[in-house]
Protein backbone atom coordinates (compact mmCIF):
# COMPACT_ATOMS: atom_id res chain seq x y z
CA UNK A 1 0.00 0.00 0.00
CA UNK A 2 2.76 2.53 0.58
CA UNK A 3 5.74 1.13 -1.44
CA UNK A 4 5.72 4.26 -3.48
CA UNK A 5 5.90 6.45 0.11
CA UNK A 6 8.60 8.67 1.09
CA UNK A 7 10.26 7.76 4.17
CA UNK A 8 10.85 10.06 7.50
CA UNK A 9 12.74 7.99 10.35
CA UNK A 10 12.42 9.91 13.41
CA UNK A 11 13.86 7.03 15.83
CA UNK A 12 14.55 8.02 19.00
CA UNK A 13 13.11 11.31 18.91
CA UNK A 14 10.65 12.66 21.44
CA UNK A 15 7.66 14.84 21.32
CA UNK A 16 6.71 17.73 19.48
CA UNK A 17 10.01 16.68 17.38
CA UNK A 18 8.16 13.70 14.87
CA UNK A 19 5.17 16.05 13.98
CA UNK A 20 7.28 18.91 13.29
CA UNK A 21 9.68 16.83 11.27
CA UNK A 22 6.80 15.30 9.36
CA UNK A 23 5.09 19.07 8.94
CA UNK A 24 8.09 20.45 6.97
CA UNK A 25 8.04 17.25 4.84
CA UNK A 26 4.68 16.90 3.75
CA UNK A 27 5.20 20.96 3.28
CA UNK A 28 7.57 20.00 0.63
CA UNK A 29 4.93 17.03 -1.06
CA UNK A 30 2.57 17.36 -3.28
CA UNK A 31 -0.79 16.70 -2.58
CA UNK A 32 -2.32 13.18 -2.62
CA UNK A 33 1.19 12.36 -1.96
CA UNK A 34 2.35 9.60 0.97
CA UNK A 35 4.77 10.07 3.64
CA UNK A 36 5.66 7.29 5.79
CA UNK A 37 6.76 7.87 9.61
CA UNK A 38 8.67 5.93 11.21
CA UNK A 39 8.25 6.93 15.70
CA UNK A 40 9.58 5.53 18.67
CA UNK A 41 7.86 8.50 20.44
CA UNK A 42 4.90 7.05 22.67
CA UNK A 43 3.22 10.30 22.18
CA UNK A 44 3.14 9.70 18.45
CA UNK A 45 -0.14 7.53 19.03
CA UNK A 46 -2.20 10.74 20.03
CA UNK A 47 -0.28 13.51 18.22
CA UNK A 48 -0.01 12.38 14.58
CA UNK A 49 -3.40 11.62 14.54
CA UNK A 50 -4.27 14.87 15.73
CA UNK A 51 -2.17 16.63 13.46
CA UNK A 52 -3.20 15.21 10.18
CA UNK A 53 -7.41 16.30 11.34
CA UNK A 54 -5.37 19.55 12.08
CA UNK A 55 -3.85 19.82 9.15
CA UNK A 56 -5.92 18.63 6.68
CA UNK A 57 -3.94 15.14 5.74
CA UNK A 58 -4.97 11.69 5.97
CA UNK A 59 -3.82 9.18 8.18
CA UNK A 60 -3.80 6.26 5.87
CA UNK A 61 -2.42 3.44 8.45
CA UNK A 62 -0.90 2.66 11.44
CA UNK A 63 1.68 -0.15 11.57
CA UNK A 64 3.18 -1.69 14.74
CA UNK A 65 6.18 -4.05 12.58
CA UNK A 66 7.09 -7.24 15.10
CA UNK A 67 9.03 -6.00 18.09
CA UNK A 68 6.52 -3.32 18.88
CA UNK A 69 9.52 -0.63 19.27
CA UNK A 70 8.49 1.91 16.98
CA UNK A 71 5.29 2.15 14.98
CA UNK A 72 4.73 3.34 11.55
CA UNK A 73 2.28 5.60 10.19
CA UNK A 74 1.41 6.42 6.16
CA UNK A 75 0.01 9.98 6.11
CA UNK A 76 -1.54 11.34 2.58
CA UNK A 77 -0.50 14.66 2.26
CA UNK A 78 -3.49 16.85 2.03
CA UNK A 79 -4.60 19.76 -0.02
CA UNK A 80 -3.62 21.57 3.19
CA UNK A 81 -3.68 25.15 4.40
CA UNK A 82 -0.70 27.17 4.17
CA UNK A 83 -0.16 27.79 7.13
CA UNK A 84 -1.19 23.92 8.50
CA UNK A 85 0.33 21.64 5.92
């Protein structure tokens, strides 16, 4: 499903750090395009979620890959606002 994603490892960083990574990258997308987010953060459950309804981008899937250590989520990069995308 996201083979053709771009890829954002943000290992080992902690909160607000893998939303604002993932902010300036879809920033840089074009629309309809995927991102896939890679987060050890335990926060990331609650706050990528939150910013995709924020920001007008889809949260395609979550993946939890064997190990349970980070999880994975595919965003769609919305239309966006400019100031939100």
């Amino acid at each position: 499903m996201s083979a053709d994603a771009e890829m954002l490892d943000t290992t080992g960083l902690l909160c607000p750090l893998p939303v604002l990574k993932a902010r300036k990258r879809l920033k840089a997308m074009a629309p309809g395009s995927l991102l896939r987010l890679v987060a050890t953060d335990p926060a990331a459950v609650i706050d990528v979620p939150h910013f995709c309804a924020e920001a007008g981008h889809e949260l395609v899937a979550t993946e939890e890959p064997e190990g349970g250590q980070a999880r994975i989520f595919v965003i769609r990069r919305g239309p966006g606002r400019p100031s939100g995308a």
